[in-house]
PDB file of N, CA and C in Angstrom:
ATOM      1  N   UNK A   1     117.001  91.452  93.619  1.00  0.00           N
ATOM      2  CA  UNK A   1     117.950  91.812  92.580  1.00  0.00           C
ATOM      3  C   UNK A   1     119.249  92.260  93.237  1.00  0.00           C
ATOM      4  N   UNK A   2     120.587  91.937  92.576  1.00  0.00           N
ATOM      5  CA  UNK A   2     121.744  92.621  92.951  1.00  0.00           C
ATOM      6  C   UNK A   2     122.443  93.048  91.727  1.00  0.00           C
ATOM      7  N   UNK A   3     123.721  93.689  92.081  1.00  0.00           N
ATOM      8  CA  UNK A   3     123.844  94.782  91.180  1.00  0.00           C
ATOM      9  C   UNK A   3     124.521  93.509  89.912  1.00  0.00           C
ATOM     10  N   UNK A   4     124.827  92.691  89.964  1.00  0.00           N
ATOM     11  CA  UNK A   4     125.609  91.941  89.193  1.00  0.00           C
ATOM     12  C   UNK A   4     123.956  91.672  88.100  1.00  0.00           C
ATOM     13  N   UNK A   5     122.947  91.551  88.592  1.00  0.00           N
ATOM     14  CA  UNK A   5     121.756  91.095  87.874  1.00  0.00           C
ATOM     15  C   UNK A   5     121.583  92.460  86.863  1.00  0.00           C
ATOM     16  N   UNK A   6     121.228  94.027  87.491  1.00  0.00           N
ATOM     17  CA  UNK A   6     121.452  94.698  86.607  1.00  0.00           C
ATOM     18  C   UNK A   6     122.683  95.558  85.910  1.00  0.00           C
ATOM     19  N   UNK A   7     123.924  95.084  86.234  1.00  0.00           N
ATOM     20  CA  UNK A   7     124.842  94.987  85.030  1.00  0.00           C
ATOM     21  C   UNK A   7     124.820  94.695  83.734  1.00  0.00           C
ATOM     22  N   UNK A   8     124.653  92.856  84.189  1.00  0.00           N
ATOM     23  CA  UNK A   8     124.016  92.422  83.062  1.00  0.00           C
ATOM     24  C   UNK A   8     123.347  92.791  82.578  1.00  0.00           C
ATOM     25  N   UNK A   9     122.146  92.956  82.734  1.00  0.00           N
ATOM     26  CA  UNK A   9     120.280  93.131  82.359  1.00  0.00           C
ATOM     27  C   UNK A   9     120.669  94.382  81.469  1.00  0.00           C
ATOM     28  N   UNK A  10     121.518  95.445  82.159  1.00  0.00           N
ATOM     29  CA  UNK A  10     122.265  96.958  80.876  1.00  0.00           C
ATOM     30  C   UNK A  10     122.883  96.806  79.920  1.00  0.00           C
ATOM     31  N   UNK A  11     123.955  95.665  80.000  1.00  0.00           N
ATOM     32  CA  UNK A  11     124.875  95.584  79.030  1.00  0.00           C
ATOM     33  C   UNK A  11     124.392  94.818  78.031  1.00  0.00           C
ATOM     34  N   UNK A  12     123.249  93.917  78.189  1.00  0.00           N
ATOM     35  CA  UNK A  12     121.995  92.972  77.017  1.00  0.00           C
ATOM     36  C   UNK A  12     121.427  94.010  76.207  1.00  0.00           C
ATOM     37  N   UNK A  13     121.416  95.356  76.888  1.00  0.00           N
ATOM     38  CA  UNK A  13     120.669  96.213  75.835  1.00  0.00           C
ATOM     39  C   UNK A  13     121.975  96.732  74.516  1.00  0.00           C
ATOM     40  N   UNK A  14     121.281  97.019  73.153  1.00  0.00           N
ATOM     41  CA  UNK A  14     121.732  96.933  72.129  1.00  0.00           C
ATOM     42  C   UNK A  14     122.665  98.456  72.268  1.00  0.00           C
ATOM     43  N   UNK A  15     123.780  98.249  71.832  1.00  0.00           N
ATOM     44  CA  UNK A  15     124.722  99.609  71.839  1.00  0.00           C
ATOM     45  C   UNK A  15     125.097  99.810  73.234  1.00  0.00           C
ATOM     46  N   UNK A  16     124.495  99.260  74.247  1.00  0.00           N
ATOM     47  CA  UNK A  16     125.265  99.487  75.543  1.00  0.00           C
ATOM     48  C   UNK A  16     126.344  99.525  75.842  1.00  0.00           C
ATOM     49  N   UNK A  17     127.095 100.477  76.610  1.00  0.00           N
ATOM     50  CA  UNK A  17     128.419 100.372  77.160  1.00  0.00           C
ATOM     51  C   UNK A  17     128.423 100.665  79.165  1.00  0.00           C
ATOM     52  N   UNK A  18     129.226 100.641  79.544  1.00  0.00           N
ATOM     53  CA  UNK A  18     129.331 101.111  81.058  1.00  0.00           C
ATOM     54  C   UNK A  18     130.929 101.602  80.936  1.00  0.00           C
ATOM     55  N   UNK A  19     130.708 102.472  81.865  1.00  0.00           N
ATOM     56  CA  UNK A  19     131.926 103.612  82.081  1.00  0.00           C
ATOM     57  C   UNK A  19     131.708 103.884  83.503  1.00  0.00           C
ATOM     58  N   UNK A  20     133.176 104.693  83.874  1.00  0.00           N
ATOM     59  CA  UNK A  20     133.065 105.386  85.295  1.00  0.00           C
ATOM     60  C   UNK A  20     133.619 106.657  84.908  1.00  0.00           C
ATOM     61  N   UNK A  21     133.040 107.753  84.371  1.00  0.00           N
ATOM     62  CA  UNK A  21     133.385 108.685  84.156  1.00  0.00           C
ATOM     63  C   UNK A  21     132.928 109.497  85.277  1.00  0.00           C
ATOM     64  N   UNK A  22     132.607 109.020  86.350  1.00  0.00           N
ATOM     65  CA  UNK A  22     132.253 110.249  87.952  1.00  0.00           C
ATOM     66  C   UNK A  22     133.174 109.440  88.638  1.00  0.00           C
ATOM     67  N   UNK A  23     134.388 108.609  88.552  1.00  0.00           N
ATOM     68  CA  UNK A  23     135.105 108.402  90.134  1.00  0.00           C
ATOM     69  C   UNK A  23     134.614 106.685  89.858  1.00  0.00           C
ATOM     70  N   UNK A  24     135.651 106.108  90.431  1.00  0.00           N
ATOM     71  CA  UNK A  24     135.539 104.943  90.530  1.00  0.00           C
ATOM     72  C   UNK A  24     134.142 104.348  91.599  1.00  0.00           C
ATOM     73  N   UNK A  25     133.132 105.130  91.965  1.00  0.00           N
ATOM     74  CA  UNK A  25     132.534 104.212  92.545  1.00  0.00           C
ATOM     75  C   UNK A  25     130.933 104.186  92.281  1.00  0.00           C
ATOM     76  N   UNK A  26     130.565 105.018  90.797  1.00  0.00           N
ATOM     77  CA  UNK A  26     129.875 105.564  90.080  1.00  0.00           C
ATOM     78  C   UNK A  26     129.787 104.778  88.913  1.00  0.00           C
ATOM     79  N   UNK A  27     129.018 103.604  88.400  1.00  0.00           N
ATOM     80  CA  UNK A  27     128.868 103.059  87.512  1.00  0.00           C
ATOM     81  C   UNK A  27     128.089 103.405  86.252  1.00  0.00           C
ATOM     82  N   UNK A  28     128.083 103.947  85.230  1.00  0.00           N
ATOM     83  CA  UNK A  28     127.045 104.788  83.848  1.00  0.00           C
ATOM     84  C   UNK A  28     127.153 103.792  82.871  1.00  0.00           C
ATOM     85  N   UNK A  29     125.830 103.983  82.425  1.00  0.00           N
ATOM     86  CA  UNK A  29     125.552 102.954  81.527  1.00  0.00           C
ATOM     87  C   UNK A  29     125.231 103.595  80.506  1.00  0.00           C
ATOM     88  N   UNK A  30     125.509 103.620  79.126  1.00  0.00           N
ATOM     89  CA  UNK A  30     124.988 104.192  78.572  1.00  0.00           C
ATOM     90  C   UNK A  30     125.042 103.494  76.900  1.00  0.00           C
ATOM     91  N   UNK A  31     123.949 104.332  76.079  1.00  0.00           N
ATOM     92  CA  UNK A  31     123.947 104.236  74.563  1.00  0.00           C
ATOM     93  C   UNK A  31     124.483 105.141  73.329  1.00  0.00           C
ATOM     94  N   UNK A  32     125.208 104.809  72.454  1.00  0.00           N
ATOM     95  CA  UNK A  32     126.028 105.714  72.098  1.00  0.00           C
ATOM     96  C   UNK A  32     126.189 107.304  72.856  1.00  0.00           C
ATOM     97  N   UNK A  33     126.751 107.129  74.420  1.00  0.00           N
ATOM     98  CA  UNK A  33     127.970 107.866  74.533  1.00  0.00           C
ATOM     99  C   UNK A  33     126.468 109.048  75.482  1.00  0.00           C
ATOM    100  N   UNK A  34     124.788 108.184  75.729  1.00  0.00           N
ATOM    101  CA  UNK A  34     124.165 108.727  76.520  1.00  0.00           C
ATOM    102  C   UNK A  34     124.120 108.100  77.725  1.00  0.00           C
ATOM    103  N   UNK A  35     123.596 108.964  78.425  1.00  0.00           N
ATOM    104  CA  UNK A  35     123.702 108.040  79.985  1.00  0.00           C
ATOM    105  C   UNK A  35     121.863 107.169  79.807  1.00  0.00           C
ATOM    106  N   UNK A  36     121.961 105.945  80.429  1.00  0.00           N
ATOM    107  CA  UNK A  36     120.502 105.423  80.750  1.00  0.00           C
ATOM    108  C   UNK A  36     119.948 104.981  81.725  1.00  0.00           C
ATOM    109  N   UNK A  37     121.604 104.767  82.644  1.00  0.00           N
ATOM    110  CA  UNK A  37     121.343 104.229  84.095  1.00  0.00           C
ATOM    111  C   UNK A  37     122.622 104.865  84.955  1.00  0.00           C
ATOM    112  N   UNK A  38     122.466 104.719  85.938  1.00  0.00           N
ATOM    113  CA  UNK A  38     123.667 105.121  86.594  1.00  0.00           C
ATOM    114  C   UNK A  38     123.397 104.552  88.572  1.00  0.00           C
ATOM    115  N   UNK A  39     124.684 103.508  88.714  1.00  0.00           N
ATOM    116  CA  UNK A  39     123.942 102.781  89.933  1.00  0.00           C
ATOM    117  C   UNK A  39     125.549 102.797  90.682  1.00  0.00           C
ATOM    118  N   UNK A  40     125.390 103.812  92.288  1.00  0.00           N
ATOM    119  CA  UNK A  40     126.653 103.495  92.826  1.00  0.00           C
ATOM    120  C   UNK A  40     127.178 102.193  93.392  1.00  0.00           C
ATOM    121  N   UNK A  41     128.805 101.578  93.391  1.00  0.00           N
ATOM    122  CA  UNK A  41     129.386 101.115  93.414  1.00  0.00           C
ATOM    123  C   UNK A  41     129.204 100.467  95.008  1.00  0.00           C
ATOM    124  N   UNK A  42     128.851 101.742  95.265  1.00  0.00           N
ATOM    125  CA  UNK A  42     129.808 101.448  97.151  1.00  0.00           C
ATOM    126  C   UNK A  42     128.201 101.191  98.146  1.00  0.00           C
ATOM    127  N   UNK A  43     127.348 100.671  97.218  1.00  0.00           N
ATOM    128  CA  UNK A  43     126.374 100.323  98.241  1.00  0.00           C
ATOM    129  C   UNK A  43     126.040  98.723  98.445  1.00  0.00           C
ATOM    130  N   UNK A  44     126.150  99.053 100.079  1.00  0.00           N
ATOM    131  CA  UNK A  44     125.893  97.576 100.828  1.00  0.00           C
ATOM    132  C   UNK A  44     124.939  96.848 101.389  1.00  0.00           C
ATOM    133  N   UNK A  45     123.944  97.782 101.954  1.00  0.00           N
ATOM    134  CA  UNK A  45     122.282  97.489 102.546  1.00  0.00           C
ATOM    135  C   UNK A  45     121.728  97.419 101.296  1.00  0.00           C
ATOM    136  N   UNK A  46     121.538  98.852 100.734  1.00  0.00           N
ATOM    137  CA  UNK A  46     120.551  98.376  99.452  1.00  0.00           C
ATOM    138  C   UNK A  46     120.710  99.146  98.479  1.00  0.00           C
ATOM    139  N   UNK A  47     120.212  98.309  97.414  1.00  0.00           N
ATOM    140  CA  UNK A  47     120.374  98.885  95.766  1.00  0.00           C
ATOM    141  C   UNK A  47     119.857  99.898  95.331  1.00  0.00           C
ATOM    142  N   UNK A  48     120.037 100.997  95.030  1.00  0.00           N
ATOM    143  CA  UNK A  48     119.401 101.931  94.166  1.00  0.00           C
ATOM    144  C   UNK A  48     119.931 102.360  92.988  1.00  0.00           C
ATOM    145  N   UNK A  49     119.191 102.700  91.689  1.00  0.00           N
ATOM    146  CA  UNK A  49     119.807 103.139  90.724  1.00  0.00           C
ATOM    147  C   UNK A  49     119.450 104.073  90.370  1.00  0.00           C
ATOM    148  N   UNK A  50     119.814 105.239  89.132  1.00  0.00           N
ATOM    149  CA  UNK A  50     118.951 106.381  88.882  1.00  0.00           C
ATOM    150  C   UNK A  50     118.422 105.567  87.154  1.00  0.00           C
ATOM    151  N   UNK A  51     117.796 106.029  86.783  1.00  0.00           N
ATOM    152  CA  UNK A  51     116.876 106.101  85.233  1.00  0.00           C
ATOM    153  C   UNK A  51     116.231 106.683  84.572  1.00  0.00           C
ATOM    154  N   UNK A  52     116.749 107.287  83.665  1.00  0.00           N
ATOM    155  CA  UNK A  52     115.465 108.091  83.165  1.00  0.00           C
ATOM    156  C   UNK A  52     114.154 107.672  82.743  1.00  0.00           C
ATOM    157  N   UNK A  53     113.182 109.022  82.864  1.00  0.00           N
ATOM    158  CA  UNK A  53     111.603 108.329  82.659  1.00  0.00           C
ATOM    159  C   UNK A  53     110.985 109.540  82.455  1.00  0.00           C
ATOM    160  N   UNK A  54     110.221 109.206  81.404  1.00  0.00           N
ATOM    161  CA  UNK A  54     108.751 110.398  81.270  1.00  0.00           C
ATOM    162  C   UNK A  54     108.290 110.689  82.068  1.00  0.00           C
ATOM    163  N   UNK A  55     108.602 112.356  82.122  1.00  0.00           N
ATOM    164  CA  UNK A  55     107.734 113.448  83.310  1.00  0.00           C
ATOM    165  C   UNK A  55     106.574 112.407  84.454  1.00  0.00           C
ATOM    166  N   UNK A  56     105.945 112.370  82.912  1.00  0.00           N
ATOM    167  CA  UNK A  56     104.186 112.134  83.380  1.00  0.00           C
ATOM    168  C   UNK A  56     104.118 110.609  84.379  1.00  0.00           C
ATOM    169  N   UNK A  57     105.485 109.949  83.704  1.00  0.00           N
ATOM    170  CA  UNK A  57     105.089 107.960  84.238  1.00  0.00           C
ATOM    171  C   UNK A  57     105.754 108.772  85.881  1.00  0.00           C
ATOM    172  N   UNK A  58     107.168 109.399  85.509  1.00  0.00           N
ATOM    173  CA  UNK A  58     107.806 109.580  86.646  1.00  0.00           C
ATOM    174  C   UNK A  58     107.166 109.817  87.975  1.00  0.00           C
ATOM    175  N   UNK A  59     106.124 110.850  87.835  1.00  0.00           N
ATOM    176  CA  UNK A  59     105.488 111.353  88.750  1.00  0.00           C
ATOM    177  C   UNK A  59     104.785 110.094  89.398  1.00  0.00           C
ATOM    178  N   UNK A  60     103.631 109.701  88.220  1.00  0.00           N
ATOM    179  CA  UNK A  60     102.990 108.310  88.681  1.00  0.00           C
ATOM    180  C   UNK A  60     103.678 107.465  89.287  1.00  0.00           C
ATOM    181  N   UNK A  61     104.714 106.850  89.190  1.00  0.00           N
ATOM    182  CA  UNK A  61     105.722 106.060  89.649  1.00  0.00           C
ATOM    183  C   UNK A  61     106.038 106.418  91.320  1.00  0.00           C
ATOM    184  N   UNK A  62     106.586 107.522  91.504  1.00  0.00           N
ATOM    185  CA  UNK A  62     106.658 108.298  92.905  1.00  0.00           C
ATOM    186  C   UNK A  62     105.527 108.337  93.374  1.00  0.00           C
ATOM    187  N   UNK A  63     104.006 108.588  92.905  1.00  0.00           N
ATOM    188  CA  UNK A  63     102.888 108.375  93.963  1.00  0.00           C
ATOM    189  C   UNK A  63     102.487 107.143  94.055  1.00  0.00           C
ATOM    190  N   UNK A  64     103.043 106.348  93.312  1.00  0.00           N
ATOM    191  CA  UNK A  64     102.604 104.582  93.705  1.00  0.00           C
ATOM    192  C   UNK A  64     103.050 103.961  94.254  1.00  0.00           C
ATOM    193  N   UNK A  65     104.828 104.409  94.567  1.00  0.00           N
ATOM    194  CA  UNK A  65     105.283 103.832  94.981  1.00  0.00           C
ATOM    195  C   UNK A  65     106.218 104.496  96.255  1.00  0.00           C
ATOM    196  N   UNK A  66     106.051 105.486  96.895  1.00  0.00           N
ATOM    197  CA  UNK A  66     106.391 106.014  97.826  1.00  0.00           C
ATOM    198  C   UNK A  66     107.491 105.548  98.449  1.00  0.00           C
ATOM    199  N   UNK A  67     107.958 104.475  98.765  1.00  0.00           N
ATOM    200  CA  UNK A  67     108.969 103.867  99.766  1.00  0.00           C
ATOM    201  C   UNK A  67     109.867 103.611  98.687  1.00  0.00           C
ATOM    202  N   UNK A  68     110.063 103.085  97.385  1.00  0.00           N
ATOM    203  CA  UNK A  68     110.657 102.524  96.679  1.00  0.00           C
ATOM    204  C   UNK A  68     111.263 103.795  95.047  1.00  0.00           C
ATOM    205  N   UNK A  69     110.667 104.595  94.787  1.00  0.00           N
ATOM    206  CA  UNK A  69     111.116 105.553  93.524  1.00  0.00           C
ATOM    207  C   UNK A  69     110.708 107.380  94.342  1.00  0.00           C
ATOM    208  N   UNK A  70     111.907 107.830  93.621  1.00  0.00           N
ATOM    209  CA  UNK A  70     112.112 109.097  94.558  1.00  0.00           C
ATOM    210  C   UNK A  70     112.487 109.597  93.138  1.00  0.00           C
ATOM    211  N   UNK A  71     112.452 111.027  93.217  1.00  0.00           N
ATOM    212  CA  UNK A  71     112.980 112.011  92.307  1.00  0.00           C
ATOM    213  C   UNK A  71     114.493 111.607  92.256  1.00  0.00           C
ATOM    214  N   UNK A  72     115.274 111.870  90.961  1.00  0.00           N
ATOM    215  CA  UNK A  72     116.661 111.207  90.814  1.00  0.00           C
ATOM    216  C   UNK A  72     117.286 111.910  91.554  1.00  0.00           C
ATOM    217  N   UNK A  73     117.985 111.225  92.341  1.00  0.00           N
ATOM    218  CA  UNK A  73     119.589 111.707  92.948  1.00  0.00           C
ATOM    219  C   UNK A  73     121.034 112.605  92.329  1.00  0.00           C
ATOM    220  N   UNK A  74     120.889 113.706  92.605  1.00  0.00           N
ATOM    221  CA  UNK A  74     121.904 114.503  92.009  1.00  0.00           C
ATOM    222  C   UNK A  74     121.388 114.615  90.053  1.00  0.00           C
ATOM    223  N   UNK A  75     120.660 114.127  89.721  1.00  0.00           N
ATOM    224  CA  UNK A  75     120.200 114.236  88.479  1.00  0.00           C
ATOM    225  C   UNK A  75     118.704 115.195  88.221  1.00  0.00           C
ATOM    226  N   UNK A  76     118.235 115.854  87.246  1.00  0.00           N
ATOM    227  CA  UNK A  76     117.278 116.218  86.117  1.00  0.00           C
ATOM    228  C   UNK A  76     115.865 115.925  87.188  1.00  0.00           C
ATOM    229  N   UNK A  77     115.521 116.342  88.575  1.00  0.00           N
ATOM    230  CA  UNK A  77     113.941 115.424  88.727  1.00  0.00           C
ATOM    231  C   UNK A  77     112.746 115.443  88.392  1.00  0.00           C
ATOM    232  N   UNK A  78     112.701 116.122  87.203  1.00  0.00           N
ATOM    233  CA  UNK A  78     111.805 116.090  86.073  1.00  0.00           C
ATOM    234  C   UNK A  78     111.903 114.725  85.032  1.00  0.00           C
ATOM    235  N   UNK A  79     112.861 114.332  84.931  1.00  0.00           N
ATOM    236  CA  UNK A  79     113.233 113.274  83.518  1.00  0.00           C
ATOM    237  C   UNK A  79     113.694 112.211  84.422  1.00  0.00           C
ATOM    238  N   UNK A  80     114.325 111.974  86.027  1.00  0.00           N
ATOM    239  CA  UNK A  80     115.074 111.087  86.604  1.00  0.00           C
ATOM    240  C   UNK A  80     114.708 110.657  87.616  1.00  0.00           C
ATOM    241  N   UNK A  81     114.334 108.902  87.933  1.00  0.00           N
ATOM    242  CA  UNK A  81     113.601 108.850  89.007  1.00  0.00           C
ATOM    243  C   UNK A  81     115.550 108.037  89.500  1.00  0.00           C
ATOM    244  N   UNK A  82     115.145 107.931  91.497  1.00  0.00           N
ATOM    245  CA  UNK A  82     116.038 106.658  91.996  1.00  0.00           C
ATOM    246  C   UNK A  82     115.434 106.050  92.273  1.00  0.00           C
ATOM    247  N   UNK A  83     115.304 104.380  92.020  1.00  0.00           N
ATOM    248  CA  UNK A  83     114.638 103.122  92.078  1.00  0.00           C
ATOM    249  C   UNK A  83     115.884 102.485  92.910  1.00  0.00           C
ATOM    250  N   UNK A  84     115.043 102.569  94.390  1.00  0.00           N
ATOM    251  CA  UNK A  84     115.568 101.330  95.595  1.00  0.00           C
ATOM    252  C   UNK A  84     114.842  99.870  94.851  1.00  0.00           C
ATOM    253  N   UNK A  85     115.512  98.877  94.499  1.00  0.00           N
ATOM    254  CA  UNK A  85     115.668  97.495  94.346  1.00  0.00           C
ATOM    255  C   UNK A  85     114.691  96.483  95.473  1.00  0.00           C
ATOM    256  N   UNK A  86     113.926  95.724  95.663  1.00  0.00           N
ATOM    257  CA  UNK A  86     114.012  94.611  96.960  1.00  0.00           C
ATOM    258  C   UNK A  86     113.204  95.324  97.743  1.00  0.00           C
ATOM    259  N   UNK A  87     112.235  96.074  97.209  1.00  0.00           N
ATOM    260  CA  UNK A  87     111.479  96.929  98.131  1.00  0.00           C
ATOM    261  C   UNK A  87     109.720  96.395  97.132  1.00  0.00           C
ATOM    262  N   UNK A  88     109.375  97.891  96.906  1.00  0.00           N
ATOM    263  CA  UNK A  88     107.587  97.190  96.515  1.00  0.00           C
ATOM    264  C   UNK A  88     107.519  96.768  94.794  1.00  0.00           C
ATOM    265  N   UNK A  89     108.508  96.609  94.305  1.00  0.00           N
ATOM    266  CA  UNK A  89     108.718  96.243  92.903  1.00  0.00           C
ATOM    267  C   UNK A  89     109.463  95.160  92.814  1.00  0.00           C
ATOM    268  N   UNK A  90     108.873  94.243  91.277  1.00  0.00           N
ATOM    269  CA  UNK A  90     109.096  92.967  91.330  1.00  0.00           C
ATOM    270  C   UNK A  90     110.661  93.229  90.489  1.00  0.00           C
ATOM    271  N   UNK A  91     111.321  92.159  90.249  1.00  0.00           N
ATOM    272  CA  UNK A  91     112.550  92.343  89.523  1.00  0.00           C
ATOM    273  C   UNK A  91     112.210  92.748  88.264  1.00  0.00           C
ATOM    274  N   UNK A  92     111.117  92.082  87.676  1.00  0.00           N
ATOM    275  CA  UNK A  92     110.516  92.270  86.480  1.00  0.00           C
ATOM    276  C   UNK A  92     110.295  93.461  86.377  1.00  0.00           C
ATOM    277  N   UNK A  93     109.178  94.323  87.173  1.00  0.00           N
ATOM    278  CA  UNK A  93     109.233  95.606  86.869  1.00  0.00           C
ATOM    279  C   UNK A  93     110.085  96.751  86.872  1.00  0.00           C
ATOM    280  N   UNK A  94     111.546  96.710  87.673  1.00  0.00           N
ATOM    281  CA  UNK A  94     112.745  96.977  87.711  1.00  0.00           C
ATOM    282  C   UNK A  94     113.600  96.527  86.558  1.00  0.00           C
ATOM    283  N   UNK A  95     113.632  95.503  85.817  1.00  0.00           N
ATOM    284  CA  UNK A  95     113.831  95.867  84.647  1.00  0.00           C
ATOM    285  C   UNK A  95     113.277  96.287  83.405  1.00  0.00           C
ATOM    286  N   UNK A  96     111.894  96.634  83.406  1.00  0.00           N
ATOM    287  CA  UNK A  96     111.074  96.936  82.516  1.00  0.00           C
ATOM    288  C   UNK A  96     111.092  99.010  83.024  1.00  0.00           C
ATOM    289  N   UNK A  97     111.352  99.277  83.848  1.00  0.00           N
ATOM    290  CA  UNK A  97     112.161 101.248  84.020  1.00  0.00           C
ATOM    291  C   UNK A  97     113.471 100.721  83.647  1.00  0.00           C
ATOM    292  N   UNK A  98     114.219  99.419  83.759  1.00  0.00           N
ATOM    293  CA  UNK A  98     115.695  99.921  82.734  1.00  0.00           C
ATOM    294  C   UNK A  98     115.645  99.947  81.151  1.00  0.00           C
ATOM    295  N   UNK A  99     114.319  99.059  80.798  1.00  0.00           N
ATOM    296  CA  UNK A  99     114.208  99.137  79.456  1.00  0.00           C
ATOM    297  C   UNK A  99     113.387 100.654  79.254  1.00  0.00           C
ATOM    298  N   UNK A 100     112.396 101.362  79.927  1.00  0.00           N
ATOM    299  CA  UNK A 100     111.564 102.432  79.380  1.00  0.00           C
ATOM    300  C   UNK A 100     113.157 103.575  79.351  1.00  0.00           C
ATOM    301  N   UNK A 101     114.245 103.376  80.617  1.00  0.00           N
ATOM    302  CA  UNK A 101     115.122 104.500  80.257  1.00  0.00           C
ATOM    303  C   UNK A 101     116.219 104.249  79.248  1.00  0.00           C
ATOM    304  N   UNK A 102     116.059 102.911  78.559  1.00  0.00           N
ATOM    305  CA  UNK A 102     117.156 102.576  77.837  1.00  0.00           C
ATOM    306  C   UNK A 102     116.446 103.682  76.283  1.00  0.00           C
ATOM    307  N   UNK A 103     114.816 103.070  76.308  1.00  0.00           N
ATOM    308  CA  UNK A 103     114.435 103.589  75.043  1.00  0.00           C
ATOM    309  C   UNK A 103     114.000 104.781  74.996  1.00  0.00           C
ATOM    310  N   UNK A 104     113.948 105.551  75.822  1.00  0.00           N
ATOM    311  CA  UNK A 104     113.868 106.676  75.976  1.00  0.00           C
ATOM    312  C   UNK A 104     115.212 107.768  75.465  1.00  0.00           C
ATOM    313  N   UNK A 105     115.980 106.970  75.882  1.00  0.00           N
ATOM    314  CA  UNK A 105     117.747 107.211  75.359  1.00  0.00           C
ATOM    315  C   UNK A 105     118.081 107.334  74.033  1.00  0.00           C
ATOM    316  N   UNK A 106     116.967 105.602  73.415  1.00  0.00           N
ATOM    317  CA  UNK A 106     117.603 105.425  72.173  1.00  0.00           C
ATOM    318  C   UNK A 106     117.207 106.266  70.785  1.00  0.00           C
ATOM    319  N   UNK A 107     115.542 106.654  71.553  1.00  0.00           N
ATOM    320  CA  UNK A 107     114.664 107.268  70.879  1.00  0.00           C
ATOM    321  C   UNK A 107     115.197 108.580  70.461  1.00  0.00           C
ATOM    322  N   UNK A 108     115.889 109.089  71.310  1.00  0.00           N
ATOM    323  CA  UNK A 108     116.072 110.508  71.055  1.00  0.00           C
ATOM    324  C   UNK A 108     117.625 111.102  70.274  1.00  0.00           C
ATOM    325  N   UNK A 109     118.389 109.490  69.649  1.00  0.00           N
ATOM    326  CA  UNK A 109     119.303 109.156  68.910  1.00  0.00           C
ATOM    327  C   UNK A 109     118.982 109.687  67.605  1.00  0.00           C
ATOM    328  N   UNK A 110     120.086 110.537  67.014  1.00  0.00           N
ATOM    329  CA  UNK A 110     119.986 110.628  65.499  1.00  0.00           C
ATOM    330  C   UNK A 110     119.638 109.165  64.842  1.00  0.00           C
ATOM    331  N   UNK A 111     118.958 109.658  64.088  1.00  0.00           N
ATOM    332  CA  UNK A 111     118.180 108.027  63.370  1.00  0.00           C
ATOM    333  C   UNK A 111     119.386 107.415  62.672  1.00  0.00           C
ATOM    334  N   UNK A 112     120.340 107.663  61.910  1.00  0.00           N
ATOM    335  CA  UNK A 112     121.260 107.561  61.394  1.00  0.00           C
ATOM    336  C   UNK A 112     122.237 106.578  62.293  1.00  0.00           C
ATOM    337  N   UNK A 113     122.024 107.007  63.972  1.00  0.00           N
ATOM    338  CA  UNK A 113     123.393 106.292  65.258  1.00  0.00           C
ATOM    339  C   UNK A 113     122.191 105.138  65.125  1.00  0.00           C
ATOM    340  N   UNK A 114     120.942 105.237  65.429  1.00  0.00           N
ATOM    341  CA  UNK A 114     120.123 104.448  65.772  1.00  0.00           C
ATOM    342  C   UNK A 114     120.041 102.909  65.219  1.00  0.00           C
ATOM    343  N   UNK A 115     120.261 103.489  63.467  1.00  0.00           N
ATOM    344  CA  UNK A 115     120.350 102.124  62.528  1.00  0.00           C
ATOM    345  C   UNK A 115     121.648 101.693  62.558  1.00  0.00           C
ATOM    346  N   UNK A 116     122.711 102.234  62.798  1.00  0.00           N
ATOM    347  CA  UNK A 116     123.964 102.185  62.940  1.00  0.00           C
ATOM    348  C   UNK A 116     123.927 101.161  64.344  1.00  0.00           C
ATOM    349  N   UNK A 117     123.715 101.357  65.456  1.00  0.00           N
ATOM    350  CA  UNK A 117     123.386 100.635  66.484  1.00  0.00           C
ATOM    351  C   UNK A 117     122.242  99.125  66.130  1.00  0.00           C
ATOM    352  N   UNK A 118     120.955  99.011  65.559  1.00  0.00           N
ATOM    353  CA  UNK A 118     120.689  97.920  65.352  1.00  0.00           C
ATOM    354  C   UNK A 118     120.792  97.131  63.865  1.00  0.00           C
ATOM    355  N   UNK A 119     121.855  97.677  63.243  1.00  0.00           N
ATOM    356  CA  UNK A 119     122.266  96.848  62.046  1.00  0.00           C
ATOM    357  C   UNK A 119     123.973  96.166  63.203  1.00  0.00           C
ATOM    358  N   UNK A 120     123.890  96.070  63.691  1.00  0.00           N
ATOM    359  CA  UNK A 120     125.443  95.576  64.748  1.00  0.00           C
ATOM    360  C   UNK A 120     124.404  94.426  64.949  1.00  0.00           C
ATOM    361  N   UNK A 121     123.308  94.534  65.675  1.00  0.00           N
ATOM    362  CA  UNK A 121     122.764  92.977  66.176  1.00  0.00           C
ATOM    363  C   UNK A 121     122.505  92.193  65.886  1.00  0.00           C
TER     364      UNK A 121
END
């Protein structure tokens, strides 16, 4: 995966936007105006992004995968894992933690933004 793959793969999700509200080299993705991803700019060896995720998967996630998901970077490491890319996860399952942190995001939307967001699609 490269970062142009999950750009895209963020901005397909419904209500998505991306911003640089930390500095131009700080990319945020977010759903009405929440964050769901956040992947720096200025990396050249390898990809990592942050995402949110349930306590309970989070943890699981970090003991399965040791080399590849770490407690989030500068973020929440209770709610935020960082997912290195091109390591023991398939692309598929790298975008299936951008979809669990997209809906995790969306879920916790006043129901009101929520229908407001999928009456647009």
């Amino acid at each position: 995966m490269h970062i142009e793959e999950l750009r895209e793969y963020c901005l397909s999700q419904q209500g998505a936007s991306e911003e640089l509200p930390f500095g131009p080299q700080t990319l945020v993705f977010k759903v009405a105006g929440k964050v769901f991803l956040l992947v720096g700019l200025d990396q050249v060896d390898q990809l990592s992004f942050n995402v949110k995720c349930d306590p309970e998967y989070a943890v699981e996630l970090r003991e399965c995968y040791d080399n590849t998901v770490f407690p989030g970077y500068h973020m929440n490491k209770k709610h935020w894992n960082t997912v290195y890319a091109n390591r023991e996860l398939s692309d598929a399952v790298l975008f299936e933690l951008v979809d669990h942190s997209y809906q995790l995001v969306f879920d916790s939307l006043p129901k009101k933004v929520r229908e407001e967001i999928e009456s647009v699609s």
